[in-house]
N, C-alpha and C. Protein backbone atom coordinates (compact mmCIF):
# COMPACT_ATOMS: atom_id res chain seq x y z
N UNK A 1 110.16 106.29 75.76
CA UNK A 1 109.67 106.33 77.12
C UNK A 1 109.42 104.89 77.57
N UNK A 2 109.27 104.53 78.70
CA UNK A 2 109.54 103.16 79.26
C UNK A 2 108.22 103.33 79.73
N UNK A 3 107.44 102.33 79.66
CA UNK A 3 105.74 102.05 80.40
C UNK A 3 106.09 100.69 80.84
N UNK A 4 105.03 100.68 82.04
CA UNK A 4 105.20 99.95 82.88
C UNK A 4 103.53 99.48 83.57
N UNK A 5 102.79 98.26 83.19
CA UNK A 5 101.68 97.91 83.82
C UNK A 5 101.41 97.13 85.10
N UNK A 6 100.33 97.22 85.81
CA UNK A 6 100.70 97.34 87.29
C UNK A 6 100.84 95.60 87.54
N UNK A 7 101.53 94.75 88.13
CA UNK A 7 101.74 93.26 88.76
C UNK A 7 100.42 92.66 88.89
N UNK A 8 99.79 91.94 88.02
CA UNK A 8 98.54 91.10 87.98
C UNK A 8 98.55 90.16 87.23
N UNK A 9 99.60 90.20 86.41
CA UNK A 9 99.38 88.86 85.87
C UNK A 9 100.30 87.56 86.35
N UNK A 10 99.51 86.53 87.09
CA UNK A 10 99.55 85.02 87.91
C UNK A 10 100.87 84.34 86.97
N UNK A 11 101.60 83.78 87.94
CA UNK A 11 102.47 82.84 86.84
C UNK A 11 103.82 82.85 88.19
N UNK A 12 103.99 81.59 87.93
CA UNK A 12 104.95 80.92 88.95
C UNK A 12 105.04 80.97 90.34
N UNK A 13 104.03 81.15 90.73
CA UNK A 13 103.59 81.79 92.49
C UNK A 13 103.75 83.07 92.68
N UNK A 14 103.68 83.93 91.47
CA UNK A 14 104.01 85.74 91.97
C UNK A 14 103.00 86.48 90.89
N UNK A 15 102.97 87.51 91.02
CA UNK A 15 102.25 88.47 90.09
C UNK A 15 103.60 89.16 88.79
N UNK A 16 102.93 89.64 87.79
CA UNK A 16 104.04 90.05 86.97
C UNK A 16 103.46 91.41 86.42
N UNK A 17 104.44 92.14 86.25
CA UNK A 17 104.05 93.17 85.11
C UNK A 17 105.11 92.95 83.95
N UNK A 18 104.23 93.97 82.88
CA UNK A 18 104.89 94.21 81.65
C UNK A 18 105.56 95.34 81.02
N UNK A 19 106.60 95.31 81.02
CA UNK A 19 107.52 96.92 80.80
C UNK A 19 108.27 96.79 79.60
N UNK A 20 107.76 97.87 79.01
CA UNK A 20 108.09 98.03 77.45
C UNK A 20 108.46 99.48 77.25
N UNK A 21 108.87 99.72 75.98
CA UNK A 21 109.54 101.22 75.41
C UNK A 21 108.46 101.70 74.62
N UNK A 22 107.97 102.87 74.16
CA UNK A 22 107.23 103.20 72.93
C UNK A 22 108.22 104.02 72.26
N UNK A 23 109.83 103.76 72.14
CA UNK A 23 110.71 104.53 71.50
C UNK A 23 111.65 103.56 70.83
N UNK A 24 112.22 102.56 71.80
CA UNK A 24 113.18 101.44 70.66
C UNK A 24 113.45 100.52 71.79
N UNK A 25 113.79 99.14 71.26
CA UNK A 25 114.06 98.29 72.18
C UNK A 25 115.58 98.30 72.50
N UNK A 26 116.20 99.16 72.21
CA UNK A 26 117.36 99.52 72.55
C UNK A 26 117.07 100.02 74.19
N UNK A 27 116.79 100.90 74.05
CA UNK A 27 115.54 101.44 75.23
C UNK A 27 115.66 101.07 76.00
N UNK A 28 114.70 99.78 75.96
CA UNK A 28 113.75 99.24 76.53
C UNK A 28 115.10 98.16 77.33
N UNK A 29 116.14 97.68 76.44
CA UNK A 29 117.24 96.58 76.99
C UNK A 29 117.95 97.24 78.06
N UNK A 30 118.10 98.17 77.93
CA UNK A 30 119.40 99.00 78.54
C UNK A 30 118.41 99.09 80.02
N UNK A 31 117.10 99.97 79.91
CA UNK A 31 116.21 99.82 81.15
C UNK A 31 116.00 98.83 82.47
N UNK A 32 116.02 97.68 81.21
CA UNK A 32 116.24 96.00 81.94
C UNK A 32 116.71 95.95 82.42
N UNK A 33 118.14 96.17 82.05
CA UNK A 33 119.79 96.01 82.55
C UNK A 33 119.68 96.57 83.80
N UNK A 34 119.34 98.34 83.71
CA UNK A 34 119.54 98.97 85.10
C UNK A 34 118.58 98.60 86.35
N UNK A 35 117.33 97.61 86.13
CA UNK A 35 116.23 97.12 86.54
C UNK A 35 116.87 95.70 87.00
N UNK A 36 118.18 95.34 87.05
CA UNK A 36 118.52 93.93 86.90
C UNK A 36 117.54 92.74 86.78
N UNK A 37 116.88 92.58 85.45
CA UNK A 37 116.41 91.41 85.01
C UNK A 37 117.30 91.42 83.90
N UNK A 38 117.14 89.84 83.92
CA UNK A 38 117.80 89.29 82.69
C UNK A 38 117.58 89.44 81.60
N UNK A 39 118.20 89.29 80.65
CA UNK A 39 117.52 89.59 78.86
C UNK A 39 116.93 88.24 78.54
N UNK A 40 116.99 86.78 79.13
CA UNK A 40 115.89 86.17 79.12
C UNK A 40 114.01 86.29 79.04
N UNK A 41 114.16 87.34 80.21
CA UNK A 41 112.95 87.99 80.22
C UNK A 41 112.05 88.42 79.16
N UNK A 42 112.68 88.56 78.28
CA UNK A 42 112.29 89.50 77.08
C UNK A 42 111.33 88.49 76.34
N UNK A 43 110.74 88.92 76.13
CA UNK A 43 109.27 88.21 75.06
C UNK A 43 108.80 88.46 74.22
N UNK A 44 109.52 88.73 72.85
CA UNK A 44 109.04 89.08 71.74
C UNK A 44 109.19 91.02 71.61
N UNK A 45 108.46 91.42 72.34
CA UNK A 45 107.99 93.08 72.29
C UNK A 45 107.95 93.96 73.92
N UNK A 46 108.56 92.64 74.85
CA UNK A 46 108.49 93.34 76.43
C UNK A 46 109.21 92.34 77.41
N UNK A 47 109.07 93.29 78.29
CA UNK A 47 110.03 92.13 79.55
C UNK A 47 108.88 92.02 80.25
N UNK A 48 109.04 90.67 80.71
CA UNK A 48 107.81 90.28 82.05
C UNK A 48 108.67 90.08 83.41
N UNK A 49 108.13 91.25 84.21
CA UNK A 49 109.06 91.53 85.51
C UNK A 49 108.01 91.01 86.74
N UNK A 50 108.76 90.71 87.35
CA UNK A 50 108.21 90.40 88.63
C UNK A 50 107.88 91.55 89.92
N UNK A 51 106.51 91.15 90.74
CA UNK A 51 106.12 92.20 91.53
C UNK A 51 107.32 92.96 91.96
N UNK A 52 108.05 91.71 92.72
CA UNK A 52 109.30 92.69 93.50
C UNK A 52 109.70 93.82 92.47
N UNK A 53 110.10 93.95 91.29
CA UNK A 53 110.87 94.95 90.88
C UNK A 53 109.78 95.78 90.38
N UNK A 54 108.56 96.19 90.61
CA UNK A 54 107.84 97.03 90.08
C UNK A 54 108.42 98.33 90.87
N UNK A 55 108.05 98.80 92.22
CA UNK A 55 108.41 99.86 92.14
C UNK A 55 109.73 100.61 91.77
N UNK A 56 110.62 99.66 92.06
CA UNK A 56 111.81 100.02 91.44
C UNK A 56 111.69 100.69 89.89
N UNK A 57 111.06 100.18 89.01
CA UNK A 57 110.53 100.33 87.70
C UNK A 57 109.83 101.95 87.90
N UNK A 58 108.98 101.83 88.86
CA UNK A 58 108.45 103.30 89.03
C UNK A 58 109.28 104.51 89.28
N UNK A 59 110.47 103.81 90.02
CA UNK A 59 111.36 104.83 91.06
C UNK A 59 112.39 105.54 89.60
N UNK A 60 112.70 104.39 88.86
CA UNK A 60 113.93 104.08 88.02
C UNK A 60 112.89 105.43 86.74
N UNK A 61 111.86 105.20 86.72
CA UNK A 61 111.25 106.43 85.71
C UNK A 61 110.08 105.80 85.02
N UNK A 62 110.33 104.78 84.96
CA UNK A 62 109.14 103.89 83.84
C UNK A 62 107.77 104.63 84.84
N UNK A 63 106.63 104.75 83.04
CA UNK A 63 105.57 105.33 83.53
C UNK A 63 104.58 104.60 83.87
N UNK A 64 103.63 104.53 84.66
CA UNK A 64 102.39 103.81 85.15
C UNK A 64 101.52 103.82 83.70
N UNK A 65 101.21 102.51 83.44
CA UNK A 65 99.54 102.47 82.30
C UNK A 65 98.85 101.36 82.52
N UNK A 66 97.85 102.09 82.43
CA UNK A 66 96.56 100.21 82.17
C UNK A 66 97.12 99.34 81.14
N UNK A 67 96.76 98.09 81.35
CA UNK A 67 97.67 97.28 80.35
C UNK A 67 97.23 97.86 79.23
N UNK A 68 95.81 98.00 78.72
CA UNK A 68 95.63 98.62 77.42
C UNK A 68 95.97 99.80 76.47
N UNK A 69 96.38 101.38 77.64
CA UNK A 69 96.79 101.90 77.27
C UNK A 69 98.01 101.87 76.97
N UNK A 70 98.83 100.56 77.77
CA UNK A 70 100.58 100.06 77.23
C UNK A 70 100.17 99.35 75.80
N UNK A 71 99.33 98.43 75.74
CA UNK A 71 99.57 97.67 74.59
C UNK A 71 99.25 99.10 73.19
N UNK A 72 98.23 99.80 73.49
CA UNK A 72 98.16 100.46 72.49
C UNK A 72 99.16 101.29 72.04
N UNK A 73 99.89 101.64 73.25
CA UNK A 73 101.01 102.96 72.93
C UNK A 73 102.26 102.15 72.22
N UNK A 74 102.50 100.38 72.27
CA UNK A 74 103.04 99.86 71.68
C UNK A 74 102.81 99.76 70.62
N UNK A 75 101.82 99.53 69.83
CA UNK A 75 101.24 99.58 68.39
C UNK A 75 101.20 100.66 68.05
N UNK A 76 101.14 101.89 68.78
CA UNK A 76 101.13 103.17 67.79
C UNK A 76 102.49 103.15 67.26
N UNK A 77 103.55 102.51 68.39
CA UNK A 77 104.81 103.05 67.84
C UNK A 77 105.95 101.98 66.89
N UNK A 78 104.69 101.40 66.34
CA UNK A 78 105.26 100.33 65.42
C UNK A 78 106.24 98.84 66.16
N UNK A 79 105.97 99.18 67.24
CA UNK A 79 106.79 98.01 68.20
C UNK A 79 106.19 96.87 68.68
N UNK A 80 105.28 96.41 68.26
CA UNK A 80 104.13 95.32 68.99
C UNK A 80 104.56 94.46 67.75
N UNK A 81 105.08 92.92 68.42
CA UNK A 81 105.06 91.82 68.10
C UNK A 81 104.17 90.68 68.38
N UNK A 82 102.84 90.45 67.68
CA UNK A 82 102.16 89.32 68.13
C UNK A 82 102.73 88.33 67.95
N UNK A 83 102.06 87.33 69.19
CA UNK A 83 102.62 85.64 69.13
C UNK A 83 102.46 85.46 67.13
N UNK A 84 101.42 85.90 66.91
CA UNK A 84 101.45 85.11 65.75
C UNK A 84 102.02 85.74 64.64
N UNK A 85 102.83 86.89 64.78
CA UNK A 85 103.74 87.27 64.13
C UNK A 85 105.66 87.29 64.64
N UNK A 86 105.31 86.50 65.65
CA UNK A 86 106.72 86.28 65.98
C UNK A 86 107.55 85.48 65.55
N UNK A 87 109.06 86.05 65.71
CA UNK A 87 110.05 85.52 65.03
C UNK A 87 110.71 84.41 65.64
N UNK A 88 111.34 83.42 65.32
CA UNK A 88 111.82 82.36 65.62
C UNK A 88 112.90 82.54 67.08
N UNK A 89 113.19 81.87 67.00
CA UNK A 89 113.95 82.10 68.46
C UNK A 89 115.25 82.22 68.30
N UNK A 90 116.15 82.92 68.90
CA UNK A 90 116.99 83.43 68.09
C UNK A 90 117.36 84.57 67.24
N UNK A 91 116.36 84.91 66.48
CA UNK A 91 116.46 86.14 65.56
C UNK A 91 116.82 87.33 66.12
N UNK A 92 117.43 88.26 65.70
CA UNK A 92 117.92 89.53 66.34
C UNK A 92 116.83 90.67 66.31
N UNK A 93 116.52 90.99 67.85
CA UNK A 93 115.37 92.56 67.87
C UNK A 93 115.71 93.37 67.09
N UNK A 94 114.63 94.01 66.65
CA UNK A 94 114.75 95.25 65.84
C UNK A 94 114.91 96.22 67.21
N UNK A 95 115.93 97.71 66.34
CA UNK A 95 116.39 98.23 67.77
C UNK A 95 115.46 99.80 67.87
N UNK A 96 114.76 100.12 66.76
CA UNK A 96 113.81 101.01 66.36
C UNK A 96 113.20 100.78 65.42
N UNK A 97 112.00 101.40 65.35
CA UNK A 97 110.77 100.89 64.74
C UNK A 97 111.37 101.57 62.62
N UNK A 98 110.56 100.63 62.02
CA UNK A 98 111.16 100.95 60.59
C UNK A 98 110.24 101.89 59.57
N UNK A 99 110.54 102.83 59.63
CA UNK A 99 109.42 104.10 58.62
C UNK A 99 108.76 102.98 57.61
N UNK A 100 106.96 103.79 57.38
CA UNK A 100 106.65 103.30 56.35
C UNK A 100 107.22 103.59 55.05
């Protein structure tokens, strides 16, 4: 499922949200794509989209969450990459999360 938190976070003269998968970043890329942002965007565990394309994001299916209930539904589903567990630049996404 694609979640989507509402445009508040400040950065380059606009507001941003954060839209992520709690299923695979396969997902989550392909979503992008039809959302036309770039795969630049991508940050470790999410894309940071700009106000303009939020409702589109809404229209397109992605679900509304408080950022917290996104970040958590990311960690339940084994998909949350902290800064301080992130991988070098370059490295290839995992495309679903890996059984314990």
């Amino acid at each position: 499922m694609i979640l989507v938190d509402e445009p508040r976070w400040p950065g380059r003269g606009r507001l941003w949200s954060h839209l992520v998968s709690d299923l695979a970043y396969d997902e989550l890329h392909v979503f992008a794509e039809m959302l036309g942002v770039p795969r630049r965007a991508f940050d470790r565990d999410h894309y940071d989209i700009p106000d303009y394309r939020f409702q589109t994001a809404i229209w397109l299916g992605a679900i509304l969450l408080p950022p917290r209930e996104l970040a958590a539904r990311l960690r339940s589903a084994g998909l949350r990459r902290p800064k301080h567990l992130a991988r070098p630049a370059g490295s290839p996404g995992r495309s679903a999360p890996t059984p314990p």
